[in-house]
PDB file of N, CA and C in Angstrom:
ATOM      1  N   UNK A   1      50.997 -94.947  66.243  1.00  0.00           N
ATOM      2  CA  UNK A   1      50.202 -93.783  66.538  1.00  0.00           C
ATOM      3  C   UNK A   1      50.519 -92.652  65.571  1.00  0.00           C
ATOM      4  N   UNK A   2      51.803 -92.643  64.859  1.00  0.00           N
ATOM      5  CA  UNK A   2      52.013 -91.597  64.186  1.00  0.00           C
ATOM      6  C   UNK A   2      51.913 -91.862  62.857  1.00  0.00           C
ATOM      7  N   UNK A   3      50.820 -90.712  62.488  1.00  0.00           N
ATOM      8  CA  UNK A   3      49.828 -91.231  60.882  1.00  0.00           C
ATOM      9  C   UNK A   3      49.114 -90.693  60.831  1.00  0.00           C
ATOM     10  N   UNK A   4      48.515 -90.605  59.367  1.00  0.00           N
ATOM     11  CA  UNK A   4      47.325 -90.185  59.212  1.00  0.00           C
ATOM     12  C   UNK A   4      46.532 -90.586  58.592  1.00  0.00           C
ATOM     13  N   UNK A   5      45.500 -90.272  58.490  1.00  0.00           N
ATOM     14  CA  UNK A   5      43.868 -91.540  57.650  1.00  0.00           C
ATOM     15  C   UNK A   5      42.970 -90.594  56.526  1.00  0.00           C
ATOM     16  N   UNK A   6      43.618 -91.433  55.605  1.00  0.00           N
ATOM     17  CA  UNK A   6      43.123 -90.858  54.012  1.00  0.00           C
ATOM     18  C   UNK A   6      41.757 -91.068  53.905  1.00  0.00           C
ATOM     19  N   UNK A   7      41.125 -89.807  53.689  1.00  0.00           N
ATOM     20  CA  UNK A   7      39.579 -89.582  53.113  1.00  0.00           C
ATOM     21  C   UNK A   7      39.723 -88.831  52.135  1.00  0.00           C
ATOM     22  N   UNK A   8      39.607 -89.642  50.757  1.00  0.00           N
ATOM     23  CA  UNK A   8      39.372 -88.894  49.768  1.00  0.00           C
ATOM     24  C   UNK A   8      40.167 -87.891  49.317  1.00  0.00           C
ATOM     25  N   UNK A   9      41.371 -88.370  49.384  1.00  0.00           N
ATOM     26  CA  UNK A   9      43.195 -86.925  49.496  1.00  0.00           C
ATOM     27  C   UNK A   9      43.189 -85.980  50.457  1.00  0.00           C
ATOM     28  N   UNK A  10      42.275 -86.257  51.700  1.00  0.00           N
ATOM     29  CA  UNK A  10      42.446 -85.087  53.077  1.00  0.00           C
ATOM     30  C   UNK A  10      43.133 -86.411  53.824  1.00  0.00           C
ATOM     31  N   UNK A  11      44.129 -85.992  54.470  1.00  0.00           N
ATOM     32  CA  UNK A  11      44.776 -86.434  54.894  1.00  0.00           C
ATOM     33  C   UNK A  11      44.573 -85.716  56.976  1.00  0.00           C
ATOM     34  N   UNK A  12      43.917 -86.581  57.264  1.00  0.00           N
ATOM     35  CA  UNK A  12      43.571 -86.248  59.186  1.00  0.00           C
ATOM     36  C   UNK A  12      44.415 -87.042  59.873  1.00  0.00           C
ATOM     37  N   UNK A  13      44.928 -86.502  60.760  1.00  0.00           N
ATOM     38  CA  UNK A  13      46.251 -86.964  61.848  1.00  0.00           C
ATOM     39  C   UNK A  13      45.397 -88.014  62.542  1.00  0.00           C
ATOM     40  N   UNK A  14      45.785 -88.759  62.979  1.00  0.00           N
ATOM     41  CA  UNK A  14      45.471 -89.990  63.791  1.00  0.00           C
ATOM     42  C   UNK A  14      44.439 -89.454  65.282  1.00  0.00           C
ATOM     43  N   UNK A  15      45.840 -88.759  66.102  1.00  0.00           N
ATOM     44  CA  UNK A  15      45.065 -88.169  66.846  1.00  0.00           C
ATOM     45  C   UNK A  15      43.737 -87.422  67.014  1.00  0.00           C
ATOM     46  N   UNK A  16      43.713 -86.648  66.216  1.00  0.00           N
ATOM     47  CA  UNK A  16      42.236 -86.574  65.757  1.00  0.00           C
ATOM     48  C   UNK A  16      41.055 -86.814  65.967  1.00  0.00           C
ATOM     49  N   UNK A  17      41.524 -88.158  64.958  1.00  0.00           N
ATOM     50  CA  UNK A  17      40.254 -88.645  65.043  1.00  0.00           C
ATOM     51  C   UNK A  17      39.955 -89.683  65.944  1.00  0.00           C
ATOM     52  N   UNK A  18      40.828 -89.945  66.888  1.00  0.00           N
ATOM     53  CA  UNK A  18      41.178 -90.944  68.343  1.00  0.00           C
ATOM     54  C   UNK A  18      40.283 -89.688  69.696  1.00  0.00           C
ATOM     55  N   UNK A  19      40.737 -88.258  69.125  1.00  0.00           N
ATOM     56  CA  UNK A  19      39.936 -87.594  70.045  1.00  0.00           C
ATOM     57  C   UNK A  19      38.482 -87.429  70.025  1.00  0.00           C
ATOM     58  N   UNK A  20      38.013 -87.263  68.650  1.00  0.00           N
ATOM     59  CA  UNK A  20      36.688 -87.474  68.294  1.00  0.00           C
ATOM     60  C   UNK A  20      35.949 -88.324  68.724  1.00  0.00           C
ATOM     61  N   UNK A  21      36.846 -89.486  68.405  1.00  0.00           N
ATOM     62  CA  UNK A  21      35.992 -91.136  69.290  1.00  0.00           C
ATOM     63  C   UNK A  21      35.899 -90.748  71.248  1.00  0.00           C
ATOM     64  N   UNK A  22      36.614 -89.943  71.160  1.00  0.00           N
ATOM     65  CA  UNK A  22      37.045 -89.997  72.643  1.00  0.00           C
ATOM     66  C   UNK A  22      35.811 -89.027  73.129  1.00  0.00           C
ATOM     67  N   UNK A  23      35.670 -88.323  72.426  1.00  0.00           N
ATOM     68  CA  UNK A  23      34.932 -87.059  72.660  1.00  0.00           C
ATOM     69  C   UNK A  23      33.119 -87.349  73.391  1.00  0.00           C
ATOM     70  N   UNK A  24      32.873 -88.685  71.693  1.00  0.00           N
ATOM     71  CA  UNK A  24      31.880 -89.194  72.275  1.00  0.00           C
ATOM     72  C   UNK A  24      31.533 -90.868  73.370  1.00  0.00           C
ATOM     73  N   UNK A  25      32.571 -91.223  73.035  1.00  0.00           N
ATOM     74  CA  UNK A  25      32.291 -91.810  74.335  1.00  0.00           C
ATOM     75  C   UNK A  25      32.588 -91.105  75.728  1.00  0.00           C
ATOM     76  N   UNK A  26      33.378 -90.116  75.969  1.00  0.00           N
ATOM     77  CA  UNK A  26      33.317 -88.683  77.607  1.00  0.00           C
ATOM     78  C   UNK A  26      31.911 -88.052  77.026  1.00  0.00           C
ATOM     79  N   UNK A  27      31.338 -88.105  76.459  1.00  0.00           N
ATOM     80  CA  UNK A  27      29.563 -87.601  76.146  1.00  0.00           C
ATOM     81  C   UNK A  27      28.992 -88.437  77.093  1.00  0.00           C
ATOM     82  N   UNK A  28      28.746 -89.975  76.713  1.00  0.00           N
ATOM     83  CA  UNK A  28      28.381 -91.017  77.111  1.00  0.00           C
ATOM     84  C   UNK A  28      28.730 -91.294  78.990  1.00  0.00           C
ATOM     85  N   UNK A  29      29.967 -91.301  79.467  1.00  0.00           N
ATOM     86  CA  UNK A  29      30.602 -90.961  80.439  1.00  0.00           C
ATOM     87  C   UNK A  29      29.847 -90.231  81.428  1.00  0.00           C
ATOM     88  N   UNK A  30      29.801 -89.157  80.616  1.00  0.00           N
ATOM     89  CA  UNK A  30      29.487 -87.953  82.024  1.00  0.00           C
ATOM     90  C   UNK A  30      28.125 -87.943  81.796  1.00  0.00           C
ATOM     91  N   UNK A  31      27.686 -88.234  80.596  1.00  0.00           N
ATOM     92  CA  UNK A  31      25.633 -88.263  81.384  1.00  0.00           C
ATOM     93  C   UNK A  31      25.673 -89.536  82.036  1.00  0.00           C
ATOM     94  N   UNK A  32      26.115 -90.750  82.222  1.00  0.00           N
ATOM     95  CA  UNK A  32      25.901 -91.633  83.109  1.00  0.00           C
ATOM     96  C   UNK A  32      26.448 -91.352  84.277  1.00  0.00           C
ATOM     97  N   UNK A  33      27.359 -90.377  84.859  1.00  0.00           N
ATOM     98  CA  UNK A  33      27.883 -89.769  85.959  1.00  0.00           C
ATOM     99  C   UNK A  33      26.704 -88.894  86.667  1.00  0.00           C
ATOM    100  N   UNK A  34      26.627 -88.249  85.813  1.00  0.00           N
ATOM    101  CA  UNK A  34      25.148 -87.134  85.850  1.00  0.00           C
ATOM    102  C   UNK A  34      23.998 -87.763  86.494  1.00  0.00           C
ATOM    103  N   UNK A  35      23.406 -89.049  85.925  1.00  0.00           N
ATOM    104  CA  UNK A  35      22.459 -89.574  86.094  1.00  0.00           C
ATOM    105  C   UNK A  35      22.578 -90.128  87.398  1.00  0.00           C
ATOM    106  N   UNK A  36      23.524 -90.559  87.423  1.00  0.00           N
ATOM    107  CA  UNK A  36      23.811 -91.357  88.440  1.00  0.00           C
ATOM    108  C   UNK A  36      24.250 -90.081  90.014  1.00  0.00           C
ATOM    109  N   UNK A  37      24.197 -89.248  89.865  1.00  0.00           N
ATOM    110  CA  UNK A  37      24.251 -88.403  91.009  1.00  0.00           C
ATOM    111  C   UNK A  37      26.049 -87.930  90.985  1.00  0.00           C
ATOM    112  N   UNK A  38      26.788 -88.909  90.472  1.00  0.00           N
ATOM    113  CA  UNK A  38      28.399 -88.794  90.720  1.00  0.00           C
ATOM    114  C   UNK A  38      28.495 -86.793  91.218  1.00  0.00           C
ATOM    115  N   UNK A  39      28.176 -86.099  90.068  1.00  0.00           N
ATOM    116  CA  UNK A  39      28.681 -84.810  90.057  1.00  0.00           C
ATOM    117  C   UNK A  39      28.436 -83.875  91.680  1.00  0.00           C
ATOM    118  N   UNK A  40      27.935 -84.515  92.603  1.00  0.00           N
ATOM    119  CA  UNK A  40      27.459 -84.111  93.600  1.00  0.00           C
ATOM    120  C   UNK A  40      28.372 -83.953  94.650  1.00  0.00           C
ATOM    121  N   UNK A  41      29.545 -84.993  94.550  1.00  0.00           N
ATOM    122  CA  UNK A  41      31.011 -85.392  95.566  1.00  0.00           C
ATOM    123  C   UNK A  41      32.052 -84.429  94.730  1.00  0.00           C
ATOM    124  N   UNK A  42      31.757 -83.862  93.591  1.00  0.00           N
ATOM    125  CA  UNK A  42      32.926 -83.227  92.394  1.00  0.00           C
ATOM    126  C   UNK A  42      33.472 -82.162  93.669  1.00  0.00           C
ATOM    127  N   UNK A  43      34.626 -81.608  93.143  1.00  0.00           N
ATOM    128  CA  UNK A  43      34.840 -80.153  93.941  1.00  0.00           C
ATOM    129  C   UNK A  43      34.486 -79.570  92.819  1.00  0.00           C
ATOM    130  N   UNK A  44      35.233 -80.092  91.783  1.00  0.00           N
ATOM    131  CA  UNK A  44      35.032 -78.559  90.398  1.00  0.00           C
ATOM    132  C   UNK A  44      34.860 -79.742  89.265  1.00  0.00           C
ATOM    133  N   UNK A  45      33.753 -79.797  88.850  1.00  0.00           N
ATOM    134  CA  UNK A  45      33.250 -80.324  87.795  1.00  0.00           C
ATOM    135  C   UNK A  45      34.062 -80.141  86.479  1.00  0.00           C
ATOM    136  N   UNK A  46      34.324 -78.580  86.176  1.00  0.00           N
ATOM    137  CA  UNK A  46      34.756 -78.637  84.716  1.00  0.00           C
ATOM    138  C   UNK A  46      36.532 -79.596  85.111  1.00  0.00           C
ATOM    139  N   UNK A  47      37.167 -78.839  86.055  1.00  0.00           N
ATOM    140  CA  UNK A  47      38.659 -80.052  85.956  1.00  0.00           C
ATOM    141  C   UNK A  47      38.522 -81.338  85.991  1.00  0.00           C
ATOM    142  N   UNK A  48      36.896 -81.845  87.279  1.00  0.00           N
ATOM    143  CA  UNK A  48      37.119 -83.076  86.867  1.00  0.00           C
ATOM    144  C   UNK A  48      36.610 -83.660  85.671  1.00  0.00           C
ATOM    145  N   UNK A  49      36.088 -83.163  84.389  1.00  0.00           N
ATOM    146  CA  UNK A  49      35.634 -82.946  83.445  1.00  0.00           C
ATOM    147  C   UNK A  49      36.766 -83.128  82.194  1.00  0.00           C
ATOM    148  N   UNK A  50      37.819 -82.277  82.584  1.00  0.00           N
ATOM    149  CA  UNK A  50      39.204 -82.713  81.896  1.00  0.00           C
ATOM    150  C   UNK A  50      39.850 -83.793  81.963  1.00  0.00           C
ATOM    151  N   UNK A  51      39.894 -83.923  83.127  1.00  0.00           N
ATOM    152  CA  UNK A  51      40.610 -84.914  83.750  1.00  0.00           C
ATOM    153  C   UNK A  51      39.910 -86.368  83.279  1.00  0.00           C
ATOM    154  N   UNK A  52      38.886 -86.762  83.355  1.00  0.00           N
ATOM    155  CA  UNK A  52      38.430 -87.590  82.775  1.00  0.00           C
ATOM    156  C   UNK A  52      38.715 -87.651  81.163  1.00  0.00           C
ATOM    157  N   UNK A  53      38.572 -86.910  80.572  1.00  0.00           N
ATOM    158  CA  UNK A  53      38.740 -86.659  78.992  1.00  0.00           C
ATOM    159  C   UNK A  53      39.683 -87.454  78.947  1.00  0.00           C
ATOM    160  N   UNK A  54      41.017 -86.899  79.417  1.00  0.00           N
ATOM    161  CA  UNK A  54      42.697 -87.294  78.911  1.00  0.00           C
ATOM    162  C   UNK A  54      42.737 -88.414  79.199  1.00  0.00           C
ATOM    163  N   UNK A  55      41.848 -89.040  80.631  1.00  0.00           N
ATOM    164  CA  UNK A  55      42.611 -90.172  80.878  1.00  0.00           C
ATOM    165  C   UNK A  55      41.780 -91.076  80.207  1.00  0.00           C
ATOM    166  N   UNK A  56      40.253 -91.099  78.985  1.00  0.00           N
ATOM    167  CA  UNK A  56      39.951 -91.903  78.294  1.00  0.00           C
ATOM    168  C   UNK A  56      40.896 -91.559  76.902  1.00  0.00           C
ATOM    169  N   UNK A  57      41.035 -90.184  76.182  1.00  0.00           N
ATOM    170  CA  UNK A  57      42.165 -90.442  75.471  1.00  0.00           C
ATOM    171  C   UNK A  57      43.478 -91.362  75.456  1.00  0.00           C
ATOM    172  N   UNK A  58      43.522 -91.167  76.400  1.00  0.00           N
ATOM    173  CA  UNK A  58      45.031 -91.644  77.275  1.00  0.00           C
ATOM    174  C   UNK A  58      44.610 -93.492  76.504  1.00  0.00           C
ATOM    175  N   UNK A  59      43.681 -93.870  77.455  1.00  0.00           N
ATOM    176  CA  UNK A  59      43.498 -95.252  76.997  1.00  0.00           C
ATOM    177  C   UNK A  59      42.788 -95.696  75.329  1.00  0.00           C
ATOM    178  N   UNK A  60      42.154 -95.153  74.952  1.00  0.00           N
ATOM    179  CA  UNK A  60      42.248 -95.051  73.449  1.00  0.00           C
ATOM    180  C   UNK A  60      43.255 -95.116  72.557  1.00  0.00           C
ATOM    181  N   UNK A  61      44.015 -94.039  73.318  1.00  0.00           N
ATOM    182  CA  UNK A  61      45.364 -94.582  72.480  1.00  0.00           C
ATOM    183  C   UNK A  61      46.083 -95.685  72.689  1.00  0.00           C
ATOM    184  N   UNK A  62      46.272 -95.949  73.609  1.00  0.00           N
ATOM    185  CA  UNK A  62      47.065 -97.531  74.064  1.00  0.00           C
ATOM    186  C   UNK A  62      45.940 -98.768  73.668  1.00  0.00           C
ATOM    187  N   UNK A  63      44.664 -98.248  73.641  1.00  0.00           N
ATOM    188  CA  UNK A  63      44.044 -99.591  72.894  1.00  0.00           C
ATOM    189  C   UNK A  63      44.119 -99.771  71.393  1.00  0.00           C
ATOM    190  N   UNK A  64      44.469 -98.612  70.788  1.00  0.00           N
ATOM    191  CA  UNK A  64      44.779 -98.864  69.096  1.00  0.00           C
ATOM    192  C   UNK A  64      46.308 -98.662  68.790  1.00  0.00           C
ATOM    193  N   UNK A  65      46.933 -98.690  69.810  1.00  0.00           N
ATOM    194  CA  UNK A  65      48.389 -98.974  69.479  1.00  0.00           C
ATOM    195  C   UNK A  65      48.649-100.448  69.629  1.00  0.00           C
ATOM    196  N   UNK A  66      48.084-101.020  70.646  1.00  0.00           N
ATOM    197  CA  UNK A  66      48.000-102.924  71.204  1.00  0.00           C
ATOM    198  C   UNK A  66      47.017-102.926  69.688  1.00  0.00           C
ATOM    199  N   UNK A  67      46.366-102.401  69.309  1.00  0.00           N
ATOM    200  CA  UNK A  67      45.119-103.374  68.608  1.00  0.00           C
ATOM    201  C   UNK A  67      46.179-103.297  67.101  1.00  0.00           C
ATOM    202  N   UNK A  68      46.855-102.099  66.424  1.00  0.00           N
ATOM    203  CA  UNK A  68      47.988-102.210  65.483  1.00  0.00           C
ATOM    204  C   UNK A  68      49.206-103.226  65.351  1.00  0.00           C
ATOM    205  N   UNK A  69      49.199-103.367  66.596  1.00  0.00           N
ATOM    206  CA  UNK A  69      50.786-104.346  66.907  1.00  0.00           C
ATOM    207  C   UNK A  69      50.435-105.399  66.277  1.00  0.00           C
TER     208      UNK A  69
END
């Protein structure tokens, strides 16, 4: 996990760009939540909004740390 990914001598931290990916698939996420009525049972949308984020980060990272090994 600890690294960074050369474009052209810019040098971007790993994390990064693991959040970026993350970013748009929690895009993807929460309009199918949306659609699907989910946000209606929420108490507070924006925490559970976070909360979802980290814990697909969360697994992003453990899927490209297994997928490195």
């Amino acid at each position: 996990m600890i690294g960074e990914a050369s474009f052209y001598g810019l040098y971007i931290p790993w994390l990064m760009l693991l959040s970026l990916a993350t970013l748009a698939v929690f895009w993807l996420v929460r309009r199918l939540l949306f659609i699907v009525g989910f946000y209606r049972w929420v108490w507070h949308p924006a925490l559970f909004d976070i909360a979802v984020y980290f814990l697909l980060l969360y697994g992003m990272t453990h899927v490209t740390f297994f997928v490195q090994r």
